[in-house]
PDB file of N, CA and C in Angstrom:
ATOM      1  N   UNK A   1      69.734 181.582 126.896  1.00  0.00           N
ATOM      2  CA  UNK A   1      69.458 182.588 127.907  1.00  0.00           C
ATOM      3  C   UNK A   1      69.972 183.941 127.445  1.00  0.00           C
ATOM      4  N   UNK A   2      68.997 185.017 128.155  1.00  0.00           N
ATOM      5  CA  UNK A   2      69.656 186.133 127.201  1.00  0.00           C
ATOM      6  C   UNK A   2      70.660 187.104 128.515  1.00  0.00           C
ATOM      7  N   UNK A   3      71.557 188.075 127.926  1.00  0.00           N
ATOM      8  CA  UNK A   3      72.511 188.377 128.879  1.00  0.00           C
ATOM      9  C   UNK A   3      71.735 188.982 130.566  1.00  0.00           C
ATOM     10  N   UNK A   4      70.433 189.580 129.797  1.00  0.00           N
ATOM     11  CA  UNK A   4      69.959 190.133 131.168  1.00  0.00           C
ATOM     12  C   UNK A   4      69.466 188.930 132.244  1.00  0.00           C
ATOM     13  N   UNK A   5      69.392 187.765 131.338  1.00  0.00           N
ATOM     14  CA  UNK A   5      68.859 186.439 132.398  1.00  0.00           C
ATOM     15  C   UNK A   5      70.187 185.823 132.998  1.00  0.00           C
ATOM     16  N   UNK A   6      70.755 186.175 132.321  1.00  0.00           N
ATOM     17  CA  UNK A   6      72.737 185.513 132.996  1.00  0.00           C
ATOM     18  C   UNK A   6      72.510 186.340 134.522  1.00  0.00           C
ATOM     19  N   UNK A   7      72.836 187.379 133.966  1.00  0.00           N
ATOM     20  CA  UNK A   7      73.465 188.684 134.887  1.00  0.00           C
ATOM     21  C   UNK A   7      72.546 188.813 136.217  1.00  0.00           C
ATOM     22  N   UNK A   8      71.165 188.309 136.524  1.00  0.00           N
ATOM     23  CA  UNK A   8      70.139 188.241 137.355  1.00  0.00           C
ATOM     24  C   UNK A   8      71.015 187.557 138.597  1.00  0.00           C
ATOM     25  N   UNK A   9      71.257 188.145 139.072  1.00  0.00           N
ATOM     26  CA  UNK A   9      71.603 187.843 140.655  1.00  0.00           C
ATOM     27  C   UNK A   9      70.680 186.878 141.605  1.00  0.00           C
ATOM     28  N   UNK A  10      69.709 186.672 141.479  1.00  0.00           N
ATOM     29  CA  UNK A  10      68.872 186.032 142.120  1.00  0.00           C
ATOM     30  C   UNK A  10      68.778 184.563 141.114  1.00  0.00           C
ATOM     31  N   UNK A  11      69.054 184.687 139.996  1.00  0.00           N
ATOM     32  CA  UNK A  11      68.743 183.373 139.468  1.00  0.00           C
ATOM     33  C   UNK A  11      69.953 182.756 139.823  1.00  0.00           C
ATOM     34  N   UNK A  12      71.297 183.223 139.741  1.00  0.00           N
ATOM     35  CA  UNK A  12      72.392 182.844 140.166  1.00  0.00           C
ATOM     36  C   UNK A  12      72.507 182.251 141.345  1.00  0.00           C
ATOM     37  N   UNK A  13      72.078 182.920 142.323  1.00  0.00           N
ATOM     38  CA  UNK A  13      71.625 182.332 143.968  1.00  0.00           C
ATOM     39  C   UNK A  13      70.746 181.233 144.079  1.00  0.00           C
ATOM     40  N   UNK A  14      70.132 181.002 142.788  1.00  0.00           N
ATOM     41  CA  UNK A  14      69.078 180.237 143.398  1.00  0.00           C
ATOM     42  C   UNK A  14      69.405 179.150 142.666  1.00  0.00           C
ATOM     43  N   UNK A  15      70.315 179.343 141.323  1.00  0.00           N
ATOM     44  CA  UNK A  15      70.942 177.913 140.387  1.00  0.00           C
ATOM     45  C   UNK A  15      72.288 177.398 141.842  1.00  0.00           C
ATOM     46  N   UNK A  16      72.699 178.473 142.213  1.00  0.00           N
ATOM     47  CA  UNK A  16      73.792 177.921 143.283  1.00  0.00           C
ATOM     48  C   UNK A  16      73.545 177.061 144.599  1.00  0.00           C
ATOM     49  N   UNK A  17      72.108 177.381 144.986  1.00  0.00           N
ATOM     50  CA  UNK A  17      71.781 176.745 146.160  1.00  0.00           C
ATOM     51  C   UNK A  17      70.789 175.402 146.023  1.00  0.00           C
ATOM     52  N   UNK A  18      70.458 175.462 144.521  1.00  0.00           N
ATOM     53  CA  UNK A  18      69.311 173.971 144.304  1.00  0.00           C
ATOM     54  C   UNK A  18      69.811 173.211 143.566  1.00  0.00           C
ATOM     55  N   UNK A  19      71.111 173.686 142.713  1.00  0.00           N
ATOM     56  CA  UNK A  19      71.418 173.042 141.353  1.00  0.00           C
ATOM     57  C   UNK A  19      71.825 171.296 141.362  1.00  0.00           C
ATOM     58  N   UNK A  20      71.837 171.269 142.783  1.00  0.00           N
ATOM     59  CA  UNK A  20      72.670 169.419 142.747  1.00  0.00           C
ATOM     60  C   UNK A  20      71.627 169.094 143.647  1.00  0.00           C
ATOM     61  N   UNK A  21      70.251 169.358 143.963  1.00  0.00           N
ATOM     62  CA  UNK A  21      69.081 168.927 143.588  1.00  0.00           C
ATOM     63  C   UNK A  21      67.871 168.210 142.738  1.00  0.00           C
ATOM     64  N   UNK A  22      67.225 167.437 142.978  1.00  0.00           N
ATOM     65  CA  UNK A  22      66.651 166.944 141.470  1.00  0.00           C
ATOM     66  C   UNK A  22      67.154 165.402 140.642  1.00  0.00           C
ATOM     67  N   UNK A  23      66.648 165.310 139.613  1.00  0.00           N
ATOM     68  CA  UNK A  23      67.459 163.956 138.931  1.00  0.00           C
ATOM     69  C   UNK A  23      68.552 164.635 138.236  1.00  0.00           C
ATOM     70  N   UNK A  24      69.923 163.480 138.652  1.00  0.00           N
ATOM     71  CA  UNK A  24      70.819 164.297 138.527  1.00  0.00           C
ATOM     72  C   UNK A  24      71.904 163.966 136.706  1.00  0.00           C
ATOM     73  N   UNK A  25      70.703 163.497 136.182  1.00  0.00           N
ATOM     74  CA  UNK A  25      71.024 163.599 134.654  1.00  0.00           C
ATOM     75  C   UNK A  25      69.852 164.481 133.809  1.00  0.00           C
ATOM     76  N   UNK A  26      69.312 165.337 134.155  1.00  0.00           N
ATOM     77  CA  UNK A  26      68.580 166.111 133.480  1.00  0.00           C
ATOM     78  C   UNK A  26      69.321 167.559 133.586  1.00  0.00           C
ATOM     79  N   UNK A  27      69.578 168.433 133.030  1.00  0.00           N
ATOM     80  CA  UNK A  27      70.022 169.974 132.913  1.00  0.00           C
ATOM     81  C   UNK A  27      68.820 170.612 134.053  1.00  0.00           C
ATOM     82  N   UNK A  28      69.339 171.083 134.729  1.00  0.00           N
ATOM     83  CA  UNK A  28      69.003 172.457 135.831  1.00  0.00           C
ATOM     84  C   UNK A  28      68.303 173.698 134.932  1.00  0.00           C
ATOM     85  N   UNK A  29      67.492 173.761 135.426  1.00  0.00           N
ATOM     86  CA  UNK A  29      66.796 175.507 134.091  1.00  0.00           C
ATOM     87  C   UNK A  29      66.207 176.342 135.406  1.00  0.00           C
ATOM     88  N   UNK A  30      66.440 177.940 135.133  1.00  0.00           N
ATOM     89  CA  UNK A  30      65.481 178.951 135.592  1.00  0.00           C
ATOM     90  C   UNK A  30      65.238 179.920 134.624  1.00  0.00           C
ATOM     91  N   UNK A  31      63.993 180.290 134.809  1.00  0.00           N
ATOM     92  CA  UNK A  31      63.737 181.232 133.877  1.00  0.00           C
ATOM     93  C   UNK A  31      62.648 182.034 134.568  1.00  0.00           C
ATOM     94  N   UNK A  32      62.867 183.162 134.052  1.00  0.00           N
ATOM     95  CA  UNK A  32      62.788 184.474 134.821  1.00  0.00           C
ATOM     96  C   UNK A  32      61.026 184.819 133.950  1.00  0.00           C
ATOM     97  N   UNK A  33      59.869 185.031 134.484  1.00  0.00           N
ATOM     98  CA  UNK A  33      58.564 185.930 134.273  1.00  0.00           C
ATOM     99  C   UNK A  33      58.033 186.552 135.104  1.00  0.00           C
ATOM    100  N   UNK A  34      58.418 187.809 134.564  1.00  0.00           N
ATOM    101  CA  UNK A  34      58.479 189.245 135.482  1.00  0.00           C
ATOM    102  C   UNK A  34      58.689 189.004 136.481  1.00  0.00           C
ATOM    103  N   UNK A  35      58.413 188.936 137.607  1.00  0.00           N
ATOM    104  CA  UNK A  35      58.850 189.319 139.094  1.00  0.00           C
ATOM    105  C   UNK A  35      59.484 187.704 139.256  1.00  0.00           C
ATOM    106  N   UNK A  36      59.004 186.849 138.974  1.00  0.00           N
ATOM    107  CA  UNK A  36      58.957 185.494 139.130  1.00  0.00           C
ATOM    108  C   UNK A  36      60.061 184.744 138.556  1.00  0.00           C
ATOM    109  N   UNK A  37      60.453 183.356 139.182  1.00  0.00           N
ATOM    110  CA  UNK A  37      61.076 182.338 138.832  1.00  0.00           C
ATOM    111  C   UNK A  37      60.848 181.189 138.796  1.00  0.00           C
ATOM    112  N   UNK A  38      60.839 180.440 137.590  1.00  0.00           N
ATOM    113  CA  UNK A  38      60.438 179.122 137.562  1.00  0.00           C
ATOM    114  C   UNK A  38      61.801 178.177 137.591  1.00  0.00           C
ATOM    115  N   UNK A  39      61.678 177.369 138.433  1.00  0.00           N
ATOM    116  CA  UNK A  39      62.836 176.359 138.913  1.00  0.00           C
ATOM    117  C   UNK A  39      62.214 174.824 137.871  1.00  0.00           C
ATOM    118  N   UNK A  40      63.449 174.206 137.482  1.00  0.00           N
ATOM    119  CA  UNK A  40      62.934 173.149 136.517  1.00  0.00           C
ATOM    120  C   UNK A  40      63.969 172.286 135.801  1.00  0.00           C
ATOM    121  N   UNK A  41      64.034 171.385 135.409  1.00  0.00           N
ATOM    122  CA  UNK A  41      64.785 170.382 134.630  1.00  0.00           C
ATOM    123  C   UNK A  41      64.344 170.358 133.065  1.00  0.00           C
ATOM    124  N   UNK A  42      65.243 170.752 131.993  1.00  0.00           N
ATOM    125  CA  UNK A  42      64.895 170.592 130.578  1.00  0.00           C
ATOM    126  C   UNK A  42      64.986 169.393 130.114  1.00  0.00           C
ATOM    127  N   UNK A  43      63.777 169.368 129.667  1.00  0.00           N
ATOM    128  CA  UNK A  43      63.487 167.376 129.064  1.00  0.00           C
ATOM    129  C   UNK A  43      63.448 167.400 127.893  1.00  0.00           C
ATOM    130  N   UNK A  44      63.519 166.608 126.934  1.00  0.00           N
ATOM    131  CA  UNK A  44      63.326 166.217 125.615  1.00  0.00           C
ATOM    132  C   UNK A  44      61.900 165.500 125.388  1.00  0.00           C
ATOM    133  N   UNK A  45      60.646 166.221 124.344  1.00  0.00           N
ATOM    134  CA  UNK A  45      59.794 165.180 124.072  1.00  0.00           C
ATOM    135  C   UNK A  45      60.029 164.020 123.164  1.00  0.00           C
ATOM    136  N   UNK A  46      59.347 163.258 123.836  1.00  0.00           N
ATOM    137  CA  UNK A  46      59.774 161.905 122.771  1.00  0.00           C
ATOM    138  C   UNK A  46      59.455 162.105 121.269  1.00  0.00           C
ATOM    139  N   UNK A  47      58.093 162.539 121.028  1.00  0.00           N
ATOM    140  CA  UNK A  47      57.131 162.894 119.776  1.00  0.00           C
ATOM    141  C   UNK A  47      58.295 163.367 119.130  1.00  0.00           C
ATOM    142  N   UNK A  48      58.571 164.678 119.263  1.00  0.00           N
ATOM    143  CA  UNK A  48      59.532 165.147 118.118  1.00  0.00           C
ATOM    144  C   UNK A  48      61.001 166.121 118.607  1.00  0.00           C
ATOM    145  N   UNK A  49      61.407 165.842 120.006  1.00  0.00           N
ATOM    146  CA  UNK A  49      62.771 166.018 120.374  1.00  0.00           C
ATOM    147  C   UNK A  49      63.073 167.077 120.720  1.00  0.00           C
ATOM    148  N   UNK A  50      62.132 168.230 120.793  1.00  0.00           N
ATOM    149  CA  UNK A  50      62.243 169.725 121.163  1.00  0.00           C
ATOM    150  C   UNK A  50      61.917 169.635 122.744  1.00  0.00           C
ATOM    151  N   UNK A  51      62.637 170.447 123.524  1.00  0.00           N
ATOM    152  CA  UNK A  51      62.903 170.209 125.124  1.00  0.00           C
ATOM    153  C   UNK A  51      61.740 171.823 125.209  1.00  0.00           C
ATOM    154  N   UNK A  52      61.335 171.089 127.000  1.00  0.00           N
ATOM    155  CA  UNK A  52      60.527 171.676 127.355  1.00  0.00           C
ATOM    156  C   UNK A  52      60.757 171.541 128.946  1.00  0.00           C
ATOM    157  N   UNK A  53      60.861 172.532 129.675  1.00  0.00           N
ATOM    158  CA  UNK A  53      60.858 172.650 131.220  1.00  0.00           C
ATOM    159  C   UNK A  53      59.989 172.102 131.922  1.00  0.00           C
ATOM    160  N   UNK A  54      60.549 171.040 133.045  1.00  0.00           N
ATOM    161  CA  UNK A  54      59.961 170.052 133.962  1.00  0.00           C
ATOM    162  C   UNK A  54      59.692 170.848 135.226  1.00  0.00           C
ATOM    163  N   UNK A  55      58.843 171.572 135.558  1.00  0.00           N
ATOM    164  CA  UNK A  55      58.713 172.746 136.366  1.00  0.00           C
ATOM    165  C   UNK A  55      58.976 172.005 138.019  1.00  0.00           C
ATOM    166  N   UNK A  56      59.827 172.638 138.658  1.00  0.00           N
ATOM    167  CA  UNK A  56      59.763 172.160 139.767  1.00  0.00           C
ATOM    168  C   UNK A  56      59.167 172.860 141.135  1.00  0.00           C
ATOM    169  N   UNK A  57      59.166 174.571 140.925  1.00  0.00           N
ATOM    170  CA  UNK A  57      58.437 175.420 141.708  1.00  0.00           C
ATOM    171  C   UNK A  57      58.946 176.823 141.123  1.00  0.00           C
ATOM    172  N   UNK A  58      57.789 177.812 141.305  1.00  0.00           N
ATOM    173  CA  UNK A  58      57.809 179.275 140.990  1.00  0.00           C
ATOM    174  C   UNK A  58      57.912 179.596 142.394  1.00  0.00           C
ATOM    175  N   UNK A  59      58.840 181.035 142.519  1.00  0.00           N
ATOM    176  CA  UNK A  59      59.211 181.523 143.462  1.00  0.00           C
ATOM    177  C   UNK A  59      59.803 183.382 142.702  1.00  0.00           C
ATOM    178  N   UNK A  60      58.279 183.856 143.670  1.00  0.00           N
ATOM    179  CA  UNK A  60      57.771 185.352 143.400  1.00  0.00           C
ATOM    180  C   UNK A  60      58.512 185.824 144.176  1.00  0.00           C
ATOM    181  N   UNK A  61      59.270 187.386 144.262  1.00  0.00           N
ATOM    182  CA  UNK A  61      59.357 188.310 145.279  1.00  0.00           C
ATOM    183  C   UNK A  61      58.089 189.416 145.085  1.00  0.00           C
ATOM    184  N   UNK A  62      57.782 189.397 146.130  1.00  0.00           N
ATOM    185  CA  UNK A  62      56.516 190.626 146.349  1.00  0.00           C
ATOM    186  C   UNK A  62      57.516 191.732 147.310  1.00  0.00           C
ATOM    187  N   UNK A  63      57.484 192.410 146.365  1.00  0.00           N
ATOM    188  CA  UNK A  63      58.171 194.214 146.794  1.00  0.00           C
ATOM    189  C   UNK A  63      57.689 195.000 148.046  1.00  0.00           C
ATOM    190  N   UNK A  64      56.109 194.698 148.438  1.00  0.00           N
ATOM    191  CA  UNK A  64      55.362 195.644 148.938  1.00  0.00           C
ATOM    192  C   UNK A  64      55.669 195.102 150.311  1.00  0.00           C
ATOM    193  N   UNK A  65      55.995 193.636 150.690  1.00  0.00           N
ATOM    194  CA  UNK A  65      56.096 193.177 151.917  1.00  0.00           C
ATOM    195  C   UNK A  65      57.573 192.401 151.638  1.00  0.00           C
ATOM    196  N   UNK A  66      58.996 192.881 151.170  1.00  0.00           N
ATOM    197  CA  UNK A  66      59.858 192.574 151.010  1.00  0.00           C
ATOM    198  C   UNK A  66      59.431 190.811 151.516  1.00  0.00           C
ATOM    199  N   UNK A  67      59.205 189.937 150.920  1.00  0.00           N
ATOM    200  CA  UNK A  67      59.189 188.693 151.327  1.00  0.00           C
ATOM    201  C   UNK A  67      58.749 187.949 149.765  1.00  0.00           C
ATOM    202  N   UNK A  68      58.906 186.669 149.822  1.00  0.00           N
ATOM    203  CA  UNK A  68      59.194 185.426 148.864  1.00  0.00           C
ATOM    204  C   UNK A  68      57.676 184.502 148.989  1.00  0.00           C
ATOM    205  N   UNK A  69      57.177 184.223 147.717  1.00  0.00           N
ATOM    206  CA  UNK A  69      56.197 183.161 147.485  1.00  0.00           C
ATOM    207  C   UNK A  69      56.633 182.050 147.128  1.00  0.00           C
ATOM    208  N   UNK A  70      56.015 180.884 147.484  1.00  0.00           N
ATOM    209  CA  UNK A  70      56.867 179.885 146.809  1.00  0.00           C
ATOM    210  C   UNK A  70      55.649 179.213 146.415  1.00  0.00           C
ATOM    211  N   UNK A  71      55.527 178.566 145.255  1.00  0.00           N
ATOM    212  CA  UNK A  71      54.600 177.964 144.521  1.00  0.00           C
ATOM    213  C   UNK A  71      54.842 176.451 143.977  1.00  0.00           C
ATOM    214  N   UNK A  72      53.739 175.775 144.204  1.00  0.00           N
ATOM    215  CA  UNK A  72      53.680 174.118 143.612  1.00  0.00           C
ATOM    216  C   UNK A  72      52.956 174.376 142.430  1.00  0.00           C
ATOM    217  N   UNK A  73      53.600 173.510 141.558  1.00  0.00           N
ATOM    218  CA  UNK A  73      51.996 173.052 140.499  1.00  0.00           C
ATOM    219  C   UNK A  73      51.264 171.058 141.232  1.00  0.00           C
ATOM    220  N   UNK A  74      49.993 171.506 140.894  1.00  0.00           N
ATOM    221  CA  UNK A  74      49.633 170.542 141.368  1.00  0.00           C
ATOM    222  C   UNK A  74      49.099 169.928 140.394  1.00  0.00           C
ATOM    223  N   UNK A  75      48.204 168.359 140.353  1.00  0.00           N
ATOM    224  CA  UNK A  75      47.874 168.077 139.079  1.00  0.00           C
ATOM    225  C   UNK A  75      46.952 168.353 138.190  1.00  0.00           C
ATOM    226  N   UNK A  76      46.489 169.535 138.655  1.00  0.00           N
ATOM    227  CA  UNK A  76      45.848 170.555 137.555  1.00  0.00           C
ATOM    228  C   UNK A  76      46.746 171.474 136.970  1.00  0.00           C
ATOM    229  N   UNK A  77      48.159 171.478 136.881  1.00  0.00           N
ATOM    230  CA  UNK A  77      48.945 171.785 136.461  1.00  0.00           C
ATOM    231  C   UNK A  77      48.484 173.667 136.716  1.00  0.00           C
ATOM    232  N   UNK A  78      48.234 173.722 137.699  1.00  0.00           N
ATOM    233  CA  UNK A  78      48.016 175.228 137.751  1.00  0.00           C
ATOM    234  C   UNK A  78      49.013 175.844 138.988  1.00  0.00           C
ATOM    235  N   UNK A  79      49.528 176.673 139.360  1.00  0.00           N
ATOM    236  CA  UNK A  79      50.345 177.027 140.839  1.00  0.00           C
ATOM    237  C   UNK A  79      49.793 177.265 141.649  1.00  0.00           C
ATOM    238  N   UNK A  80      49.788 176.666 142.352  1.00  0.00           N
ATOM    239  CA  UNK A  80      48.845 176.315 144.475  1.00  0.00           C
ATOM    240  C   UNK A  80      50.136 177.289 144.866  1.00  0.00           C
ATOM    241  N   UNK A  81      49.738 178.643 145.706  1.00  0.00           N
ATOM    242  CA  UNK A  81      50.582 178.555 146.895  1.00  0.00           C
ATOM    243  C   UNK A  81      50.808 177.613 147.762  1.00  0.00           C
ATOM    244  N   UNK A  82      52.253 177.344 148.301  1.00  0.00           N
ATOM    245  CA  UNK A  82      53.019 176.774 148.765  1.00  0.00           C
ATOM    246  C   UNK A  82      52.784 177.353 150.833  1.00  0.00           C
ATOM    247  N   UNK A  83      53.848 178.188 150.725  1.00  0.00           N
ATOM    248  CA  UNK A  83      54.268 179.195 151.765  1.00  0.00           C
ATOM    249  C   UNK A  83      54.477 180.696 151.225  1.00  0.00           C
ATOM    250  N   UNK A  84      54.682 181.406 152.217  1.00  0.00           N
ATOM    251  CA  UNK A  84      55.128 182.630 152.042  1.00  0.00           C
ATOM    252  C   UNK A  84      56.356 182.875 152.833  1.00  0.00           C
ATOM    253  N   UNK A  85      57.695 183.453 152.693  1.00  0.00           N
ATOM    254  CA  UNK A  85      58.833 182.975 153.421  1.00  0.00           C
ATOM    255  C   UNK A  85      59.228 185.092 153.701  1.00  0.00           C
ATOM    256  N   UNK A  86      59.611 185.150 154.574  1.00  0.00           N
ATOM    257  CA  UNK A  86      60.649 186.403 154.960  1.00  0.00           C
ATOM    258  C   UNK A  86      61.991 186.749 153.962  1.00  0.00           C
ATOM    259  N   UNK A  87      62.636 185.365 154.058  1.00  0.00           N
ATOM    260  CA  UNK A  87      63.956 185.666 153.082  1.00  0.00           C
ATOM    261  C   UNK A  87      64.039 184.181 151.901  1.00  0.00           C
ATOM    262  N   UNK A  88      64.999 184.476 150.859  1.00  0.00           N
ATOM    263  CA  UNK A  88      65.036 183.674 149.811  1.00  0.00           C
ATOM    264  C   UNK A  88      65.996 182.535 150.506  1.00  0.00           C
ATOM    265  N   UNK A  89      66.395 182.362 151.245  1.00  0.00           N
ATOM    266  CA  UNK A  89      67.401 181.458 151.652  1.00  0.00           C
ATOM    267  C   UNK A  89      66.140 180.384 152.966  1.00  0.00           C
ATOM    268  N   UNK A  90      65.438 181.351 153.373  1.00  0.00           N
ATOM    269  CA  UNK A  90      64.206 180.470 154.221  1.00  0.00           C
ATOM    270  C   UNK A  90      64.084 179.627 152.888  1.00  0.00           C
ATOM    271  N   UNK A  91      63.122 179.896 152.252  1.00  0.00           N
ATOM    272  CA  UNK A  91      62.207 179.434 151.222  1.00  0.00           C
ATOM    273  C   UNK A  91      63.221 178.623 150.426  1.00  0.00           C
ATOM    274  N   UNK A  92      64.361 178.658 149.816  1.00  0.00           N
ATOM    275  CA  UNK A  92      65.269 178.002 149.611  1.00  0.00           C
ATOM    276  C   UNK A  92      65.637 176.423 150.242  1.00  0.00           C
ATOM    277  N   UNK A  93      65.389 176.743 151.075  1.00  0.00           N
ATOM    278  CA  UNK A  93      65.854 175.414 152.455  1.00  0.00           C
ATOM    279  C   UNK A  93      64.612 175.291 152.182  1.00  0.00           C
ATOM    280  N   UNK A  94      63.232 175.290 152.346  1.00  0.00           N
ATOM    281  CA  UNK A  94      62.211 174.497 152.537  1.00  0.00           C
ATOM    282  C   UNK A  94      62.291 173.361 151.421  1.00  0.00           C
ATOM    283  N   UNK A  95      62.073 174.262 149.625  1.00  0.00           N
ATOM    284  CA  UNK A  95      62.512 173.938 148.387  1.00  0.00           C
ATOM    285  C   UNK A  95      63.428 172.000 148.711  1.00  0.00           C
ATOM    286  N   UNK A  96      64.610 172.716 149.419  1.00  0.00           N
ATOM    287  CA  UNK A  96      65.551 171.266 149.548  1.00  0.00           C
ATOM    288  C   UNK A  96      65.224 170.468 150.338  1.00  0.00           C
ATOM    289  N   UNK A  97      64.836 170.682 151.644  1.00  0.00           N
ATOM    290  CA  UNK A  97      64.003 169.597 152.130  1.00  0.00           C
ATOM    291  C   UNK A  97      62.921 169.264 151.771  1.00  0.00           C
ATOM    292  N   UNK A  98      62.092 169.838 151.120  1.00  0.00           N
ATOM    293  CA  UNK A  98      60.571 169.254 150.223  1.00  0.00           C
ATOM    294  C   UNK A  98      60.255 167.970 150.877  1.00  0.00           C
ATOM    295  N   UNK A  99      59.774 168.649 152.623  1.00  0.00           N
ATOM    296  CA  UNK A  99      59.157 167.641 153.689  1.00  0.00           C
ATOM    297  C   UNK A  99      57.752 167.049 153.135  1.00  0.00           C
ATOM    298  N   UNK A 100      56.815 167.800 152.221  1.00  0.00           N
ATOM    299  CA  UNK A 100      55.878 167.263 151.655  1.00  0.00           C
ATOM    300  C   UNK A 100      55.816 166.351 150.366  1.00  0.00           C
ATOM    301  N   UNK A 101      56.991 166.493 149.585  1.00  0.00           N
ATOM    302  CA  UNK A 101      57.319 165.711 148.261  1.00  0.00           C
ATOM    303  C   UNK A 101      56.229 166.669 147.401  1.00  0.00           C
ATOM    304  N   UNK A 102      56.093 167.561 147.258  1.00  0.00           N
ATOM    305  CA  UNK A 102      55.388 168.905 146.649  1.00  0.00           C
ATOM    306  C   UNK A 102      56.484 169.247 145.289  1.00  0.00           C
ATOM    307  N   UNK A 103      58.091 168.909 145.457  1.00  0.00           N
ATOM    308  CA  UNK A 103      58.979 169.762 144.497  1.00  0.00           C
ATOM    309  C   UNK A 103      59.774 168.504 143.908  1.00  0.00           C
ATOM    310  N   UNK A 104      60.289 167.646 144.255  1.00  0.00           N
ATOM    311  CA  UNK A 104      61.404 166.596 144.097  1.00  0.00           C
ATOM    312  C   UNK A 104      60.670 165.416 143.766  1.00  0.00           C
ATOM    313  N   UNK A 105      59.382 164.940 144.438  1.00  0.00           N
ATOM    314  CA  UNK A 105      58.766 164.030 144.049  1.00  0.00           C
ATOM    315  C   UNK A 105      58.285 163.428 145.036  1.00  0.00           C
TER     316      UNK A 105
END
């Protein structure tokens, strides 16, 4: 991770509030594309051992309507909007309860 991805305040909030979420022998990952965050578990391929992020949901801030996207991949492996949330701590809590099995499984 590079220092400006440490220092991101929002990834911090969001490794703090999901991180003991998930299977709980895989490493926790976020990573930051542009406005966006991808939430995820780093896996190892079997083929040849180089790790690759188990995506668990993208979560946009849109500036223009101060409010949060939250995104599934579905099995077209493409991102379905989810919801659209007011604050990161709404959308956060949905994330952990994952009433649809959309994020956790």
């Amino acid at each position: 991770m590079s220092k400006e991805t440490i220092q991101d305040k929002n990834i911090l909030y969001i490794m703090a509030k999901l991180e003991r979420f998930g299977h709980p022998k895989l490493p926790f990952a976020i990573i930051k594309e542009k406005q966006s965050y991808i939430v995820g578990h780093k896996r190892k391929r079997f083929s040849d051992d180089s790790e690759y992020l188990d995506k668990v949901c993208k979560i946009t801030y849109i500036k223009s309507s101060n409010s949060w996207k939250l995104y599934w991949m579905r099995a077209d492996l493409k991102w379905h909007l989810y919801e659209q949330y007011p604050t990161l701590d709404e959308l956060l809590r949905e994330v952990k309860e994952d009433p649809n099995g959309c994020f956790w499984g």
